[in-house]
C-alpha atoms as a PDB file:
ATOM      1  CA  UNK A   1       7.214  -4.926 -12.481  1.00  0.00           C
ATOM      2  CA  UNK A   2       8.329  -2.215 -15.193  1.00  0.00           C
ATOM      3  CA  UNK A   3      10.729  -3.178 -18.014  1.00  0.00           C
ATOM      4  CA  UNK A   4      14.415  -3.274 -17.090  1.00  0.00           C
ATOM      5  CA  UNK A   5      16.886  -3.088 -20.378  1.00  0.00           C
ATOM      6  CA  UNK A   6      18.754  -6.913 -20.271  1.00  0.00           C
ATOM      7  CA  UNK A   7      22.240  -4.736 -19.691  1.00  0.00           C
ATOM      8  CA  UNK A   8      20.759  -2.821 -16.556  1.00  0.00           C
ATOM      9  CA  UNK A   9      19.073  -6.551 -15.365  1.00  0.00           C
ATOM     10  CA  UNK A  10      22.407  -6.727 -12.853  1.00  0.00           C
ATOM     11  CA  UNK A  11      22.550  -3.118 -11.838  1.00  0.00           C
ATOM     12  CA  UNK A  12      18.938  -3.477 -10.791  1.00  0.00           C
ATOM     13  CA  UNK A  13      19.425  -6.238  -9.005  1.00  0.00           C
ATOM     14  CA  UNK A  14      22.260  -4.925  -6.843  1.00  0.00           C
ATOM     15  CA  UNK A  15      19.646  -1.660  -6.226  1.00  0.00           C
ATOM     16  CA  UNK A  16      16.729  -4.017  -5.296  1.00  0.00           C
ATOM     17  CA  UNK A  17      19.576  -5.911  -3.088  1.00  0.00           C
ATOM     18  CA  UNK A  18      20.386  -2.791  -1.252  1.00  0.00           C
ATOM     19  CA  UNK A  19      17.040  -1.965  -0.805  1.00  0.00           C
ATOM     20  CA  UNK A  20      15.834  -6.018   0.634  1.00  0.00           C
ATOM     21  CA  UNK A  21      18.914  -4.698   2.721  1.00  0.00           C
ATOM     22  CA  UNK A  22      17.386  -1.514   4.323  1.00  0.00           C
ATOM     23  CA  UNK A  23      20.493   0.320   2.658  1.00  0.00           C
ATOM     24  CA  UNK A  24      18.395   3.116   0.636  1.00  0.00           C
ATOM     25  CA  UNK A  25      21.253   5.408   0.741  1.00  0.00           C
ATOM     26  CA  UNK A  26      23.248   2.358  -1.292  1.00  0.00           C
ATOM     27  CA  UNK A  27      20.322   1.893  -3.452  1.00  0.00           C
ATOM     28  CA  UNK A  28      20.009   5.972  -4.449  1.00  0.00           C
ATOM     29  CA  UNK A  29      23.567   6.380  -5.492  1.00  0.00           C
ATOM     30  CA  UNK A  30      23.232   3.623  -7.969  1.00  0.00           C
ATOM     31  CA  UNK A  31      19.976   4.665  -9.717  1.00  0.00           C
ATOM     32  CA  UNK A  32      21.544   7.516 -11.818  1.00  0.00           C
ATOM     33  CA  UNK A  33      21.937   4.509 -15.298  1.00  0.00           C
ATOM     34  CA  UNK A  34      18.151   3.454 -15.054  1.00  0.00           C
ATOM     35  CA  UNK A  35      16.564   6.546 -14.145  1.00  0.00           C
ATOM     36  CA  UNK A  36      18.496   7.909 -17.710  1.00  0.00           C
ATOM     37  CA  UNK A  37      17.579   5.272 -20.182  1.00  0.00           C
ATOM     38  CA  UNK A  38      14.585   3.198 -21.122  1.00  0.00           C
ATOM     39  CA  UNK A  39      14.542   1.658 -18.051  1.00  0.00           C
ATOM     40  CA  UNK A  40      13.771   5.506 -15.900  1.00  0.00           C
ATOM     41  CA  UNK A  41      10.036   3.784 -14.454  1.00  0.00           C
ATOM     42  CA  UNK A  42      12.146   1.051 -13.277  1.00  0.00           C
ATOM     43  CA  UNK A  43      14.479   3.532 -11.775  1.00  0.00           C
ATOM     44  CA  UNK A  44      11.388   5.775 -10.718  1.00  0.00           C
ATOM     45  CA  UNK A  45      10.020   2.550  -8.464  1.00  0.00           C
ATOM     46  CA  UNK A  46      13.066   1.750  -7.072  1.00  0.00           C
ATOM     47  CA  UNK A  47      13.612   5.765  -5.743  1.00  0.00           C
ATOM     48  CA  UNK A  48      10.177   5.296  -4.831  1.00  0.00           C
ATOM     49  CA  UNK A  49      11.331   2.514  -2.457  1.00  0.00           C
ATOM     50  CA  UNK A  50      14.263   4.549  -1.304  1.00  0.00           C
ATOM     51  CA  UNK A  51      12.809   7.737  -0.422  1.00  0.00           C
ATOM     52  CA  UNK A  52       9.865   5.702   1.684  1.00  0.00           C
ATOM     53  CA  UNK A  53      12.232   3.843   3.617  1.00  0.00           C
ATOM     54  CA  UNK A  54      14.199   7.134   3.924  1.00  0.00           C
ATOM     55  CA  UNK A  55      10.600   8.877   5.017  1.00  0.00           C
ATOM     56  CA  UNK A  56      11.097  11.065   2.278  1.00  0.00           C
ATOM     57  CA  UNK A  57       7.004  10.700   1.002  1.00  0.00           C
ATOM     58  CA  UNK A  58       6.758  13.982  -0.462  1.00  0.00           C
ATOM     59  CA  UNK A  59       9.322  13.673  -2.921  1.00  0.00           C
ATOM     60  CA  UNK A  60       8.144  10.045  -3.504  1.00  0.00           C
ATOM     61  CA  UNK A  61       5.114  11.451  -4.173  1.00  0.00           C
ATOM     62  CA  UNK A  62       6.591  13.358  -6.943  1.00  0.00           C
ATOM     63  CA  UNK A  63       8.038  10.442  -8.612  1.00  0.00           C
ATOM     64  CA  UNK A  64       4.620   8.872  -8.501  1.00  0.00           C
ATOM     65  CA  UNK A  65       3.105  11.428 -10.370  1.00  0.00           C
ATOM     66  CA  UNK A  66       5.402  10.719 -12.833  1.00  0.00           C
ATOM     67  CA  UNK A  67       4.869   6.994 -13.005  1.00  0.00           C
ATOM     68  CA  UNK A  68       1.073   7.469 -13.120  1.00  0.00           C
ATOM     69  CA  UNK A  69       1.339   9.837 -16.123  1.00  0.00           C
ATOM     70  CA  UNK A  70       2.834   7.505 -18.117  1.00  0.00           C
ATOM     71  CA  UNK A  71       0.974   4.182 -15.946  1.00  0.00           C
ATOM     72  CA  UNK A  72      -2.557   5.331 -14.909  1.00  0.00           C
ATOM     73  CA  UNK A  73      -3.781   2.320 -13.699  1.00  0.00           C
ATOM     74  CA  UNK A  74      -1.067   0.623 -12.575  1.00  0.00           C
ATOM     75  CA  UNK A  75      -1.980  -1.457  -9.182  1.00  0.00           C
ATOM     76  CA  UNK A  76       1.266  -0.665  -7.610  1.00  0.00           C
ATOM     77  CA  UNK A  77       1.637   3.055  -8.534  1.00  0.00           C
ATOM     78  CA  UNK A  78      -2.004   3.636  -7.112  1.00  0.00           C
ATOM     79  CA  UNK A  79      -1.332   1.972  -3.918  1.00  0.00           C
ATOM     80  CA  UNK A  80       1.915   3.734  -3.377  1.00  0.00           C
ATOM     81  CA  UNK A  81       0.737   6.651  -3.924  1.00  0.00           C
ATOM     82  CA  UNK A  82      -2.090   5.999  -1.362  1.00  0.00           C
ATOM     83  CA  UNK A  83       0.156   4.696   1.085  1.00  0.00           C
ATOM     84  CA  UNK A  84       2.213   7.632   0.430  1.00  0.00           C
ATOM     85  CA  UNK A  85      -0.264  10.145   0.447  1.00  0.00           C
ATOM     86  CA  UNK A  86      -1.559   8.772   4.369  1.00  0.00           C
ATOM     87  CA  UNK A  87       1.685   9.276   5.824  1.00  0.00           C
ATOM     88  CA  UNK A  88       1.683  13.195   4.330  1.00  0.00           C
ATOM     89  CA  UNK A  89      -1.485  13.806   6.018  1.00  0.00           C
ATOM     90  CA  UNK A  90      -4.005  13.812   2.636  1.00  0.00           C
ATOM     91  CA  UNK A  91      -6.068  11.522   3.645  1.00  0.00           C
ATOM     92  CA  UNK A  92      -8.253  12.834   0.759  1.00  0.00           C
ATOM     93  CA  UNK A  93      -5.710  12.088  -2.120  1.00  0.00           C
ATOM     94  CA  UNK A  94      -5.155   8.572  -0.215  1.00  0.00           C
ATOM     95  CA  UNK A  95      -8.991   7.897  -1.005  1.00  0.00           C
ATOM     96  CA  UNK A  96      -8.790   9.020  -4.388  1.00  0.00           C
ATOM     97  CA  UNK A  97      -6.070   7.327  -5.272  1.00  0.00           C
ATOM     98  CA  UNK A  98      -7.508   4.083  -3.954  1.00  0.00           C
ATOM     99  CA  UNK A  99     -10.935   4.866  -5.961  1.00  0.00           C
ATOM    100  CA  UNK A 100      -9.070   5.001  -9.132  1.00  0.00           C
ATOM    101  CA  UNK A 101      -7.792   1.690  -8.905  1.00  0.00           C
ATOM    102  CA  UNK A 102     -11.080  -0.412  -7.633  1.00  0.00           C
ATOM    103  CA  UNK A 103     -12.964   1.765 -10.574  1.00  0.00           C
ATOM    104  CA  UNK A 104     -10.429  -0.038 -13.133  1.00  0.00           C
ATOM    105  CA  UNK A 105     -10.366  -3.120 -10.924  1.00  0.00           C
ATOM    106  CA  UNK A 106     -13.553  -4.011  -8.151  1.00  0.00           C
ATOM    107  CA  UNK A 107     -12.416  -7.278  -7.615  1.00  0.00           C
ATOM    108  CA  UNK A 108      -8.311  -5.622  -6.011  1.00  0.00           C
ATOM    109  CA  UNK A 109      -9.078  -7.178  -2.623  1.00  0.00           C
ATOM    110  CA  UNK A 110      -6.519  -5.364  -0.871  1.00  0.00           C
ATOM    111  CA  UNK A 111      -7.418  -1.528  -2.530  1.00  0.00           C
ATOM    112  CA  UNK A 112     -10.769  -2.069  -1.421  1.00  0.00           C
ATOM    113  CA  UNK A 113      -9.189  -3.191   1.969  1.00  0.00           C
ATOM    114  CA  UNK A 114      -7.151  -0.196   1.837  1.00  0.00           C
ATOM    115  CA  UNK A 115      -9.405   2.161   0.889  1.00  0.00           C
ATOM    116  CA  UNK A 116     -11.755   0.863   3.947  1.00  0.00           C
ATOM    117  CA  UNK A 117      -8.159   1.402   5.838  1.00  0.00           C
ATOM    118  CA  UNK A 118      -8.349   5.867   5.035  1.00  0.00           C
ATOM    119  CA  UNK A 119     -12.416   5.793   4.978  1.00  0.00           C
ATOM    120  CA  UNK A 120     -12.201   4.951   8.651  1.00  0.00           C
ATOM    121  CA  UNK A 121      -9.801   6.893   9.454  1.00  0.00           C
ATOM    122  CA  UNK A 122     -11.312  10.169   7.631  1.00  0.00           C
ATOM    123  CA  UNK A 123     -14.146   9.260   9.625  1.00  0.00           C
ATOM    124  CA  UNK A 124     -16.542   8.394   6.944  1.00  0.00           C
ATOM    125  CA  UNK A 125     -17.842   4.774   8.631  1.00  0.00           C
ATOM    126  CA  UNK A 126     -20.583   3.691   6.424  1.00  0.00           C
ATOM    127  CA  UNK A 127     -17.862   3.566   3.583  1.00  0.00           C
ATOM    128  CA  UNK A 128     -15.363   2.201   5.256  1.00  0.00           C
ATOM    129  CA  UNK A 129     -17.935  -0.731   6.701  1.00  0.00           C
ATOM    130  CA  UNK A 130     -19.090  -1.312   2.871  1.00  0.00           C
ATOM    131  CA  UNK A 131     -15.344  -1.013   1.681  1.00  0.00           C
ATOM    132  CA  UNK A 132     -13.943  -3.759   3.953  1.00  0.00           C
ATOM    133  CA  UNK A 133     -17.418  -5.936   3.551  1.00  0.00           C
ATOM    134  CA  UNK A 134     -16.995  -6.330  -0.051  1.00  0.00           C
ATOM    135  CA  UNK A 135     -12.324  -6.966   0.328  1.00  0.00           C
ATOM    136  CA  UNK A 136     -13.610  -9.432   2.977  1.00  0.00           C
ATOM    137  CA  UNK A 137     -16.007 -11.141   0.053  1.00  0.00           C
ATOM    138  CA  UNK A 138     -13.175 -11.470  -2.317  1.00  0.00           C
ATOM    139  CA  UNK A 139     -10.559 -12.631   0.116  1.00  0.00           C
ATOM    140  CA  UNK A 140     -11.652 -13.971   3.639  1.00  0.00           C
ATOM    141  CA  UNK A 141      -8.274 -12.822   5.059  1.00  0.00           C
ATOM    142  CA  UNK A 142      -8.920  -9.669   5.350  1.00  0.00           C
ATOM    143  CA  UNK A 143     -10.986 -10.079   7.603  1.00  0.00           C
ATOM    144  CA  UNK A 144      -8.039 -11.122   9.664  1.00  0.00           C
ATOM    145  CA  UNK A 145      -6.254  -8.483   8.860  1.00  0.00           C
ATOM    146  CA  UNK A 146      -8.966  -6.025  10.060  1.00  0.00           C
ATOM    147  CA  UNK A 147      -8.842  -7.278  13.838  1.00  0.00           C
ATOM    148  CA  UNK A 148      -5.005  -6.052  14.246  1.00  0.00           C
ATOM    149  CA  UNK A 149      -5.529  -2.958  11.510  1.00  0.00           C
ATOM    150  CA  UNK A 150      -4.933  -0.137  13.953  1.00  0.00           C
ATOM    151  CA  UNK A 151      -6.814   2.064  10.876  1.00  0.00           C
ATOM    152  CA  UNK A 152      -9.735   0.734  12.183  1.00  0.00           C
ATOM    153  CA  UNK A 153      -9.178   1.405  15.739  1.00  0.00           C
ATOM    154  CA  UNK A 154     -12.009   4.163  14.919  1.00  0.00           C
ATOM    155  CA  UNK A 155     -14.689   1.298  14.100  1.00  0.00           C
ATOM    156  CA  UNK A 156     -14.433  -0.842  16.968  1.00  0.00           C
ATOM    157  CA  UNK A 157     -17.262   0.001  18.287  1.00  0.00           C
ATOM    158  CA  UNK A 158     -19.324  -0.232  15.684  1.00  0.00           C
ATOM    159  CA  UNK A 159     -21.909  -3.317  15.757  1.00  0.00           C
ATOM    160  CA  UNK A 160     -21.653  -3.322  12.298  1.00  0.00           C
ATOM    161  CA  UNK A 161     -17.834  -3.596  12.212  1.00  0.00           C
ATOM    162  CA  UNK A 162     -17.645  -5.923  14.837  1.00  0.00           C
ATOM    163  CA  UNK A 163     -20.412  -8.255  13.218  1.00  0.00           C
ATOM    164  CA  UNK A 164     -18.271  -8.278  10.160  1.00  0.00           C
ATOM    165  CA  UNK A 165     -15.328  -9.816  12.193  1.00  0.00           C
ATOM    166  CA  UNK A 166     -17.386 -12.065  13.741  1.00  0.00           C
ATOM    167  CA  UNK A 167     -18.269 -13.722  10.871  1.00  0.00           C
ATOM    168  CA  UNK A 168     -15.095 -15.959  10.440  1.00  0.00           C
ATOM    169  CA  UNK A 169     -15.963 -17.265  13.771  1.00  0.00           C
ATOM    170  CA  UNK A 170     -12.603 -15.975  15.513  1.00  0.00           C
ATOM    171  CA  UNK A 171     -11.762 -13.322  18.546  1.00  0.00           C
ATOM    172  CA  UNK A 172     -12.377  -9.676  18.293  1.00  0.00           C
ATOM    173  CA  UNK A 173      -9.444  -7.556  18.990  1.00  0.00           C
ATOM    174  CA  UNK A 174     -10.226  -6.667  22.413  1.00  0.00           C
ATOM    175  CA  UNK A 175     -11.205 -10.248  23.486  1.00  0.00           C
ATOM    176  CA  UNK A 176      -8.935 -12.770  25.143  1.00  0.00           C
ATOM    177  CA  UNK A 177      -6.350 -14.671  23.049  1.00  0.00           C
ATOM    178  CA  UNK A 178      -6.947 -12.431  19.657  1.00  0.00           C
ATOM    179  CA  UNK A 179      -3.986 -13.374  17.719  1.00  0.00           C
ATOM    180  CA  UNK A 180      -2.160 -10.202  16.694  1.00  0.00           C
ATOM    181  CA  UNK A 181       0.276 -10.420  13.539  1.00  0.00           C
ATOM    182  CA  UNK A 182       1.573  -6.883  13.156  1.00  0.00           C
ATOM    183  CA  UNK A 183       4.924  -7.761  10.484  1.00  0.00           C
ATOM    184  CA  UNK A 184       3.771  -4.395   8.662  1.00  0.00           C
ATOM    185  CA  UNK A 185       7.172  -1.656   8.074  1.00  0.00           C
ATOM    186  CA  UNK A 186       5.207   1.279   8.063  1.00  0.00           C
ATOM    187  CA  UNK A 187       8.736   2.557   6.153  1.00  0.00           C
ATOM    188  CA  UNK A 188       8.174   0.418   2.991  1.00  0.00           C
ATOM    189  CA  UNK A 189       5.380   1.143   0.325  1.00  0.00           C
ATOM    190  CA  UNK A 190       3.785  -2.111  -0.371  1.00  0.00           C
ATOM    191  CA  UNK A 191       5.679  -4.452  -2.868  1.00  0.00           C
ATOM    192  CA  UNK A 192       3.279  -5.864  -5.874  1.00  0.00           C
ATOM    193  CA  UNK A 193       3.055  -9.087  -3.739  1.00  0.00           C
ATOM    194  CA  UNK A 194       2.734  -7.178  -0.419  1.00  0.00           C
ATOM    195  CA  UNK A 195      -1.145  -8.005   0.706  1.00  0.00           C
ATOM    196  CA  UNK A 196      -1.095  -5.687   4.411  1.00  0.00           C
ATOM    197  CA  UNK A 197      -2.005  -2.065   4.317  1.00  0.00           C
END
């Protein structure tokens, strides 16, 4: 995702090892070459990684604001630091981090998706309804994704939420046979190919 120097190409693919690995400790005591040359946003992504798995979101957070200085609109830095900022409690940042990115990109299925994800659970319904409407318009998945999204555990209720869902023709969530699929790791930020929240 960010430029890795050709001589730090191996190194970075032993930390990116250790991380596929769940070994974030590993991956940490290597990162000291990348995060001091012209490969340090490299370096910043992978301690990124790290200090998520590790639960450390704070001090990700700090990294992130470093990577979106120099990246502002960079699809993985915005959802991190989303993701990030919903584990710490700021729901608020979450949001506006998410806004930032479908501003420079409405058609980013899964920000909009996301950002449905920390409307409905700030409590803000309407938004969240609109939010997911228009991620399930771009991809029709998400709409699978929704019925197992515990975010929306606040909108279940809703006849507007639960029309949405109903439009692919499947089960809602609380009737028989819904097919759950719940392979999140609430430990790892998403990866630029992840698509869950």
């Amino acid at each position: 995702m960010f430029t890795i120097p050709p001589h730090l190409q191996r190194l970075a693919d032993q930390i990116d090892g250790w991380l596929d690995l769940r070994c974030p400790d590993k991956a940490l005591e290597l990162l000291d070459a990348l995060l001091t040359s012209e490969g340090r946003s490299a370096g910043l992504e992978f301690r990124v990684r790290a200090l998520c798995r590790l639960g450390r979101y704070a001090d990700a957070l700090q990294d992130l604001a470093e990577l979106r200085g120099s990246h502002p609109t960079d699809d993985w830095v915005l959802l991190t630091e989303g993701w990030c900022r919903k584990r710490t409690g700021d729901l608020r940042g979450a949001i506006t981090a998410l806004r930032v990115l479908v501003e420079h990109d409405k058609k980013h299925d899964f920000a909009r998706f996301n950002l449905a994800c920390y409307l409905a659970l700030a409590g803000d319904a309407e938004a969240a309804i609109e939010e997911l409407s228009i991620a399930c318009g771009l991809n029709a998945e998400c709409r699978d994704f929704a019925r197992d999204e515990p975010d929306f555990d606040p909108l279940r209720t809703d006849p507007r939420f639960r029309e949405l869902l109903r439009q692919t023709g499947g089960n809602l969530p609380d009737e028989p046979d819904a097919d759950t699929d719940d392979d999140d790791d609430p430990s790892e930020p998403p990866l630029p190919d992840h698509r869950r929240n």
